[in-house]
C-alpha atoms as a PDB file:
ATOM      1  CA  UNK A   1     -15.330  -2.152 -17.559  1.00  0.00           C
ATOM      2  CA  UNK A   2     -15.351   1.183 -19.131  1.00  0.00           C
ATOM      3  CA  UNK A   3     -14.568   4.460 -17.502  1.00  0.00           C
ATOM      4  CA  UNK A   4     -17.662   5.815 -16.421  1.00  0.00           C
ATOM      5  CA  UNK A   5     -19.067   1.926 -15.033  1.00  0.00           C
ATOM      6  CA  UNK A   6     -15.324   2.105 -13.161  1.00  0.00           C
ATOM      7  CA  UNK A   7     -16.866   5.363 -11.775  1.00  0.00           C
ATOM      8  CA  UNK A   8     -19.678   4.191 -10.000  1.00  0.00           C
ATOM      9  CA  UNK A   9     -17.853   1.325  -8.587  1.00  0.00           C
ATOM     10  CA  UNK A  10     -15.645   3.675  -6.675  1.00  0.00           C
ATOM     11  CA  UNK A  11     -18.258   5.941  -5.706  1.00  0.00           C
ATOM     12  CA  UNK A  12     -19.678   3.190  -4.399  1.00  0.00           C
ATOM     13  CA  UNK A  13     -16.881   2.352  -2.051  1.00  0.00           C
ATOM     14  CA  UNK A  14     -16.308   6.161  -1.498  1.00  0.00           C
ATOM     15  CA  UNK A  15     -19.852   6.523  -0.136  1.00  0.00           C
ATOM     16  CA  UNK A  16     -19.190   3.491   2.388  1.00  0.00           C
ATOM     17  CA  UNK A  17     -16.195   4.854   3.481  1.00  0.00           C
ATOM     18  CA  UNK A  18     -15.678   8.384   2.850  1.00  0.00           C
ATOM     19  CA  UNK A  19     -12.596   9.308   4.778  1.00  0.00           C
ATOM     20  CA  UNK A  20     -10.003   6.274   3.503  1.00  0.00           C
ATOM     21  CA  UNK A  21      -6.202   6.379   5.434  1.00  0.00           C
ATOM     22  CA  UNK A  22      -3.511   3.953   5.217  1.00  0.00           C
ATOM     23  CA  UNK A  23      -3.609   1.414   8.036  1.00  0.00           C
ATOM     24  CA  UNK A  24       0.384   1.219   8.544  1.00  0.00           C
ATOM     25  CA  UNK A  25       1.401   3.855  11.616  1.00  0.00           C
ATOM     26  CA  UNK A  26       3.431   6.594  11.153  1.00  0.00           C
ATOM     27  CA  UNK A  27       4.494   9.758  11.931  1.00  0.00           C
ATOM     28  CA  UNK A  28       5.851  11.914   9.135  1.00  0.00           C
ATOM     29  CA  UNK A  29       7.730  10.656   5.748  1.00  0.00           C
ATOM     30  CA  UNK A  30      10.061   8.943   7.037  1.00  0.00           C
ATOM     31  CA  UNK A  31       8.358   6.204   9.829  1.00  0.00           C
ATOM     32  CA  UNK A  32       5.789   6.080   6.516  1.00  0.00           C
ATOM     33  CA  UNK A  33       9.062   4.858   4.261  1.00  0.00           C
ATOM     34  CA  UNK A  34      10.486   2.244   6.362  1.00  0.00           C
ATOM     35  CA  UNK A  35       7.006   1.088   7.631  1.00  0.00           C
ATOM     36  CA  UNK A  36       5.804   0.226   3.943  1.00  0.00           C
ATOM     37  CA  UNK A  37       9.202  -0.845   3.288  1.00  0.00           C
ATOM     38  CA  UNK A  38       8.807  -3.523   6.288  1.00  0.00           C
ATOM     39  CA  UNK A  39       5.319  -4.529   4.739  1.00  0.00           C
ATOM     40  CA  UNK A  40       6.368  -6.309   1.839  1.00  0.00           C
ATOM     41  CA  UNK A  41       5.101  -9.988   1.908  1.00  0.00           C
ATOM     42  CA  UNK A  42       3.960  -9.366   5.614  1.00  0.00           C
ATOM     43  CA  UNK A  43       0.761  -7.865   6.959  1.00  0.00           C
ATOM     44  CA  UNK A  44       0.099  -4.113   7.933  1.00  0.00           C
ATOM     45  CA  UNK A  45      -1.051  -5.458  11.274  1.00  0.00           C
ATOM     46  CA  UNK A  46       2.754  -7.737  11.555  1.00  0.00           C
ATOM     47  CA  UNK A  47       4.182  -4.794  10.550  1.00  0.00           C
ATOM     48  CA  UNK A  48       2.526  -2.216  13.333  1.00  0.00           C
ATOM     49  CA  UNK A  49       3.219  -4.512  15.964  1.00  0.00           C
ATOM     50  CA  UNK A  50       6.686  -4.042  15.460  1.00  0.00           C
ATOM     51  CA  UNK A  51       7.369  -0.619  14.635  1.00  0.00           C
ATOM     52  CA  UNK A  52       6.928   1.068  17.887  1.00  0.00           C
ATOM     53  CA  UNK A  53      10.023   0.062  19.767  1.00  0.00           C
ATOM     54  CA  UNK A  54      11.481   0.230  16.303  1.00  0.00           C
ATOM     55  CA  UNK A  55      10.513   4.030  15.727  1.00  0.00           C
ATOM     56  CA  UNK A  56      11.267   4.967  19.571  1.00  0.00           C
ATOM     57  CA  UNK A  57      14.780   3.608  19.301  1.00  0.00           C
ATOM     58  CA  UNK A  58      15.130   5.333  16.000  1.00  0.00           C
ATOM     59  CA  UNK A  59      12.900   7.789  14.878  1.00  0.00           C
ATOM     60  CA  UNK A  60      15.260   9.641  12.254  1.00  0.00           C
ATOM     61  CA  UNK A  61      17.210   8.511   9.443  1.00  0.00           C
ATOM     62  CA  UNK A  62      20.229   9.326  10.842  1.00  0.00           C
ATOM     63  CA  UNK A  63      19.035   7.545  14.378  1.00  0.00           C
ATOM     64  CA  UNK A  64      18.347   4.064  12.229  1.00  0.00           C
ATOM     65  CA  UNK A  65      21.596   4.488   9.938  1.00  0.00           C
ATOM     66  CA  UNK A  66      23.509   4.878  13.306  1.00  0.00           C
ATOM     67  CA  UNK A  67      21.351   1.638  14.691  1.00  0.00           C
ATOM     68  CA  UNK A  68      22.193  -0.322  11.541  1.00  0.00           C
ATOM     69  CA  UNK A  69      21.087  -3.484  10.538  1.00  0.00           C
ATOM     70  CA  UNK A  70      22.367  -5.145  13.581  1.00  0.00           C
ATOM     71  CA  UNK A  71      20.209  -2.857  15.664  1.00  0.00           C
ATOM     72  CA  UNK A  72      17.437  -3.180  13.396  1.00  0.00           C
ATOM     73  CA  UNK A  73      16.521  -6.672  13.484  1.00  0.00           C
ATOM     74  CA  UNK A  74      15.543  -7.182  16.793  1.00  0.00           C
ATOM     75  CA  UNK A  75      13.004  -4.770  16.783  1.00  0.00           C
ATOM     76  CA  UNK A  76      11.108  -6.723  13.508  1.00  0.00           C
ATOM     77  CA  UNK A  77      12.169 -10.646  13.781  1.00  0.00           C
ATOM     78  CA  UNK A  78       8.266 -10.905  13.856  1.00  0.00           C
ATOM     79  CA  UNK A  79       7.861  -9.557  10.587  1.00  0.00           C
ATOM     80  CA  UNK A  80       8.676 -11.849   7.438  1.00  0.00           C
ATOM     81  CA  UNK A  81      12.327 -11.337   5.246  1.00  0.00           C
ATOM     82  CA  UNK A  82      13.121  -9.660   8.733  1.00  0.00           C
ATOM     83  CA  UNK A  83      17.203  -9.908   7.857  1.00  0.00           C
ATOM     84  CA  UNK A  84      16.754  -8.286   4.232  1.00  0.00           C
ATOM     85  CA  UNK A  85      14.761  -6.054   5.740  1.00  0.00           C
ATOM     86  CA  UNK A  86      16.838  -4.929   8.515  1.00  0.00           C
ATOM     87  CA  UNK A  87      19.650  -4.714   5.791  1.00  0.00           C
ATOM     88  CA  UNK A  88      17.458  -2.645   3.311  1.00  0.00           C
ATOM     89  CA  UNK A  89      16.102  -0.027   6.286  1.00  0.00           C
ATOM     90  CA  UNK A  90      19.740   0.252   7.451  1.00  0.00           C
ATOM     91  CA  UNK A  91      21.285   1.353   3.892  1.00  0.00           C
ATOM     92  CA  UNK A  92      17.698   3.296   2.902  1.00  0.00           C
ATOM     93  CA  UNK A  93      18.208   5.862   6.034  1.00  0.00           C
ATOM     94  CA  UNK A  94      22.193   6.029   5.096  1.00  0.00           C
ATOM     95  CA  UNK A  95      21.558   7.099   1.889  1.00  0.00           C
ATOM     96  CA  UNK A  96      18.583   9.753   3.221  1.00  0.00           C
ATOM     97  CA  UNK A  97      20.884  11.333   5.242  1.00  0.00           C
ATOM     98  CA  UNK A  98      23.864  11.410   2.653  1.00  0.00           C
ATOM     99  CA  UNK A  99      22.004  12.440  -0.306  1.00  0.00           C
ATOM    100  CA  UNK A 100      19.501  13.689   0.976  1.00  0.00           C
ATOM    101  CA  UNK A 101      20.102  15.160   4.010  1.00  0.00           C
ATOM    102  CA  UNK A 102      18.286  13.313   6.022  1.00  0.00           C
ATOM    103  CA  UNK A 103      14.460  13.979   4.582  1.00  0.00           C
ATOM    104  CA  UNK A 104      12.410  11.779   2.131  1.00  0.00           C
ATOM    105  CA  UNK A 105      12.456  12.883  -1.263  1.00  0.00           C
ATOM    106  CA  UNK A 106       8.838  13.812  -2.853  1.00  0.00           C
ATOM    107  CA  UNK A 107      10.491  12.311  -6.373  1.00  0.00           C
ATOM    108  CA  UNK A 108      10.173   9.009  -7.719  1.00  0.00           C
ATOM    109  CA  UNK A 109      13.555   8.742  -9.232  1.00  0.00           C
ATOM    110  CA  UNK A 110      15.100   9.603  -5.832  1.00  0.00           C
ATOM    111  CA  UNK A 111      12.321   6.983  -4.039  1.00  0.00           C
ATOM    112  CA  UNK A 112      12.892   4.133  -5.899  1.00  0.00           C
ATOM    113  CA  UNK A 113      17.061   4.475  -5.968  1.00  0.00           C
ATOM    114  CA  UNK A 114      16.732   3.764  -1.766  1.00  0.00           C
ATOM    115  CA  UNK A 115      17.107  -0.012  -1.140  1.00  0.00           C
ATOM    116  CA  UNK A 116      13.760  -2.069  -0.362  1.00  0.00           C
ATOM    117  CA  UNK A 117      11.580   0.534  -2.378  1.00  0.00           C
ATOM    118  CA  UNK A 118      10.046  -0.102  -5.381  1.00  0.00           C
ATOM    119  CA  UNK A 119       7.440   1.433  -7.846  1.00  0.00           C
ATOM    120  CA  UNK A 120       4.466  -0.188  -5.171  1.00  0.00           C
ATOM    121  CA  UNK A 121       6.273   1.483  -1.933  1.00  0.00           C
ATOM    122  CA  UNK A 122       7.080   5.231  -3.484  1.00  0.00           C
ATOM    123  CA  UNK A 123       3.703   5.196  -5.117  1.00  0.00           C
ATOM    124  CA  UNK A 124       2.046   4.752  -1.326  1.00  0.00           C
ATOM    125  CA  UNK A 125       5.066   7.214   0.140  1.00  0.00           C
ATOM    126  CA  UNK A 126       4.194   9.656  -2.530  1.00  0.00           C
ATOM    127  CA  UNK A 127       0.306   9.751  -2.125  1.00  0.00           C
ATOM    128  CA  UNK A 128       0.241   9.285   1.605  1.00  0.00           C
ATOM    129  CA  UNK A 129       3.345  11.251   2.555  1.00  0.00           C
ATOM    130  CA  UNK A 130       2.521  14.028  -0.454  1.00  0.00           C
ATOM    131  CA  UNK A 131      -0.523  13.944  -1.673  1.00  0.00           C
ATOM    132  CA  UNK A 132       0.292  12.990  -4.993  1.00  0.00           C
ATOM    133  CA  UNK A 133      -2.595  10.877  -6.952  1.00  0.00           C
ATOM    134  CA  UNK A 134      -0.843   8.065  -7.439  1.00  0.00           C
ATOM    135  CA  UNK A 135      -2.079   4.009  -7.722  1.00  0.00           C
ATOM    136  CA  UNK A 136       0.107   1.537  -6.048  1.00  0.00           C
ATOM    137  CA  UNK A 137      -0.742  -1.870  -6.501  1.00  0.00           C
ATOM    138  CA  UNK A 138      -0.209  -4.282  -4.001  1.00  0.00           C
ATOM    139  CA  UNK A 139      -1.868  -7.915  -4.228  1.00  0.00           C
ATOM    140  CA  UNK A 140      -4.765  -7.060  -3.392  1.00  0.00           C
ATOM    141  CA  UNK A 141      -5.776  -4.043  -5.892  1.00  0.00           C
ATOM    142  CA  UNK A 142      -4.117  -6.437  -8.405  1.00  0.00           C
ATOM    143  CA  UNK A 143      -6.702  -9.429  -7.596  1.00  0.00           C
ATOM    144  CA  UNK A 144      -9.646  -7.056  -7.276  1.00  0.00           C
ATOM    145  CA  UNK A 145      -8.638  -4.963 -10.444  1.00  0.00           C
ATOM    146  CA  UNK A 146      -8.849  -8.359 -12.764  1.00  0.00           C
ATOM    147  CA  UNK A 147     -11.804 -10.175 -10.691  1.00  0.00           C
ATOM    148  CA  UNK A 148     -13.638  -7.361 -11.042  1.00  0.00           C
ATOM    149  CA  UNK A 149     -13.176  -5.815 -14.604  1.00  0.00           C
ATOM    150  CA  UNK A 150     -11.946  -2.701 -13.171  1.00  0.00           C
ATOM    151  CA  UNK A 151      -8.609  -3.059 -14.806  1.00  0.00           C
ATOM    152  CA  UNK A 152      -7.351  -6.333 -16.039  1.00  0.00           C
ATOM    153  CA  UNK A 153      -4.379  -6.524 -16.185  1.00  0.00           C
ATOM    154  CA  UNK A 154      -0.937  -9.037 -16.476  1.00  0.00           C
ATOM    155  CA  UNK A 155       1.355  -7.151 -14.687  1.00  0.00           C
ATOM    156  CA  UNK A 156       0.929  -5.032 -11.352  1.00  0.00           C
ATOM    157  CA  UNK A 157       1.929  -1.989 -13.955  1.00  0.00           C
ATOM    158  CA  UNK A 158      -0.819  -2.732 -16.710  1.00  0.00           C
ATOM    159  CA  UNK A 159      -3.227  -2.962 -13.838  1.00  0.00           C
ATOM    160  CA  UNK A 160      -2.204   0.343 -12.492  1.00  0.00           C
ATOM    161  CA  UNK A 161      -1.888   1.719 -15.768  1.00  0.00           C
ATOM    162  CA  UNK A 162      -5.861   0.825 -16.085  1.00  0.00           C
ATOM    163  CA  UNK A 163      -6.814   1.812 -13.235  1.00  0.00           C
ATOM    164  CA  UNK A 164      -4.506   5.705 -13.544  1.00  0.00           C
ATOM    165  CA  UNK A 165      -7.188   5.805 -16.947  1.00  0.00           C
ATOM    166  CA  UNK A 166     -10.084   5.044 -15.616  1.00  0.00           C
ATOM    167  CA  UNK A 167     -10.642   6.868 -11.943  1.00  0.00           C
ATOM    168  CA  UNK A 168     -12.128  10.023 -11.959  1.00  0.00           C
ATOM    169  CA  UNK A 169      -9.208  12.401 -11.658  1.00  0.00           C
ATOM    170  CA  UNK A 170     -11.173  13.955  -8.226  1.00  0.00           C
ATOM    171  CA  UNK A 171     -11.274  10.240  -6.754  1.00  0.00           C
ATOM    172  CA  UNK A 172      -7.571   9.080  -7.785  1.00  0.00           C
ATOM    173  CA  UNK A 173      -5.319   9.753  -4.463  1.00  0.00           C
ATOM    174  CA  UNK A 174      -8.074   8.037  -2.442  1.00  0.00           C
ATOM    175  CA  UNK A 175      -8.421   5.214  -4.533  1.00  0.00           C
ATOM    176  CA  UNK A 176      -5.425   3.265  -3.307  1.00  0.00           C
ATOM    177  CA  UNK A 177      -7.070   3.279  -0.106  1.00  0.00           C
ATOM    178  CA  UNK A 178     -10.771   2.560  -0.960  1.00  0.00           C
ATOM    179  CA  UNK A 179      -9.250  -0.274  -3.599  1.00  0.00           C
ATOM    180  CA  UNK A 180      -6.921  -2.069  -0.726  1.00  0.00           C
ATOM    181  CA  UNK A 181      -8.960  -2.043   2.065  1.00  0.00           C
ATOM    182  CA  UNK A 182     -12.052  -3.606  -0.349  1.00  0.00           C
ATOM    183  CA  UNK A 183      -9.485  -6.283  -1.118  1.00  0.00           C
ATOM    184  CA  UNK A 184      -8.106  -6.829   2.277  1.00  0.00           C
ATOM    185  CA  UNK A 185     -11.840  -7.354   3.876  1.00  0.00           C
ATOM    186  CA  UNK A 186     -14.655  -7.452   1.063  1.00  0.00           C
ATOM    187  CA  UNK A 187     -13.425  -8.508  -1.681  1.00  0.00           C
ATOM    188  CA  UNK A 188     -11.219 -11.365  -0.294  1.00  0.00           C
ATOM    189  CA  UNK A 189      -8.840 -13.995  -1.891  1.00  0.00           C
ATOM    190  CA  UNK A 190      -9.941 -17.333  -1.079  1.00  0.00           C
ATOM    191  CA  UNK A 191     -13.937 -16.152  -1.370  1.00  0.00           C
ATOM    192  CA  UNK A 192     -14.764 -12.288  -2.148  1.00  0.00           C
ATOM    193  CA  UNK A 193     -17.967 -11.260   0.498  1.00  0.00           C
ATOM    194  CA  UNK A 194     -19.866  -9.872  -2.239  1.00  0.00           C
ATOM    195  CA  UNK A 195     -23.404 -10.196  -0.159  1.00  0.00           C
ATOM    196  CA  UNK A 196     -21.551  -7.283   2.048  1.00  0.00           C
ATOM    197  CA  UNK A 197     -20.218  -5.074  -1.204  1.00  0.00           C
ATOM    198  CA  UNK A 198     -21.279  -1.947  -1.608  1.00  0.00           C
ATOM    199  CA  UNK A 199     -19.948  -1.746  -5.505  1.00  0.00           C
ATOM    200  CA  UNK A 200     -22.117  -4.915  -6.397  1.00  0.00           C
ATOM    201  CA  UNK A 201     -24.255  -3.490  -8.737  1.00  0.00           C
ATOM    202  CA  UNK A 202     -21.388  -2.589 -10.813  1.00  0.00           C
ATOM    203  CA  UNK A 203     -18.665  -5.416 -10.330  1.00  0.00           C
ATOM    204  CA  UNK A 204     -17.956  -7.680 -13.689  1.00  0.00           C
ATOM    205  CA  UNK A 205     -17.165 -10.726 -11.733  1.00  0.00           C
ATOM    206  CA  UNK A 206     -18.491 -13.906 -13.093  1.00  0.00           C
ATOM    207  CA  UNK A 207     -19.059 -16.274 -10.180  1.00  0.00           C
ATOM    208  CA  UNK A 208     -20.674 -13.694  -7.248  1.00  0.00           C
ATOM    209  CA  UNK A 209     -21.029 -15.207  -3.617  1.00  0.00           C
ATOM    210  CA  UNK A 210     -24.113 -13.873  -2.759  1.00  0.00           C
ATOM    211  CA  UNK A 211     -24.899 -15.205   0.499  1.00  0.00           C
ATOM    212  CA  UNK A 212     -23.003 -15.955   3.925  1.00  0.00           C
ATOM    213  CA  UNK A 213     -21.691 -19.369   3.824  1.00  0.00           C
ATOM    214  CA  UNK A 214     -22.746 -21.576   6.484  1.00  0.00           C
ATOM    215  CA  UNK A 215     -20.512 -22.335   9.531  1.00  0.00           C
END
């Protein structure tokens, strides 16, 4: 898929969704952080069911680095990897609050040396939290970026890489979120919904379900 056919398939999503947000809850940088942190191998949905009491027992870094990992877990046994995780949150606000003074750096170096965050979790951080255009690939823009041409790729990096090129530099930031949520509820693992896909017209994909399945 060239750039200007990788165009039209986003302004197709863009038109059926023209206001695209994250659907982890937050409140400022730092619930952001530790909620895609906890959302590694686990659902957004797993993940917002247990970051309330989480957040209202510790809604600072220094609050969850005084909490520790001990403290931590209870709050997110739902949620899978829950000990590493608990571990990971625990050191991550530490080191805020040492280094940092207690905010979330805007700089990827600085993101990705925290524990638990990698290039996928300071890419969201730094779009969502700071408006950077960035593409984090999670397995879902990773699945629809190869299925549907948009950017083939190997690697979660080639397929960012691809898909960095190829976005129209006015659609990039939102991207992430028109790519992910297509994923998550169009076009889907097991059998992508493309009777309900708005970027049809424009999707490389080989072997197109075009009608509902019957029950």
């Amino acid at each position: 898929m060239n750039a200007a056919q990788a165009g039209r398939f986003l302004r197709a999503l863009a038109a059926a969704n023209p206001a695209p947000e994250t659907e982890l809850l937050y409140r400022d940088p730092f619930t952001l952080l530790v909620a895609v942190v906890l959302s590694a191998q686990t659902t957004d949905a797993a993940v917002n069911k247990a970051t309330p009491s989480l957040f209202a027992a510790a809604p600072t870094p220094a609050a969850m680095a005084a909490l520790g990992a001990e403290g931590i877990a209870p709050h997110i046994r739902s949620i899978g990897l829950w000990q590493a995780k608990a571990r990971n949150v625990a050191a991550l606000a530490a080191l805020l609050v040492e280094r940092h003074g207690g905010e979330v750096p805007s700089n990827r170096d600085a993101l990705e040396a925290l524990p638990g965050v990698g290039r996928k979790t300071a890419n969201v951080v730094l779009n969502v939290a700071f408006g950077e255009s960035t593409m984090a690939v999670d397995t879902h823009i990773f699945r629809l970026g190869n299925r549907t041409g948009l950017a083939p790729g190997k690697t979660p990096r080639e397929v960012e890489d691809g898909l960095v090129r190829k976005c129209p530099r006015d659609m990039l930031r939102d991207a992430h979120h028109w790519l992910i949520l297509h994923g998550r509820y169009v076009c889907k693992a097991r059998m992508p919904e493309c009777w309900r896909c708005p970027a049809i017209a424009y999707c490389n994909h080989s072997e197109k379900v075009l009608t509902t399945p019957l029950a």
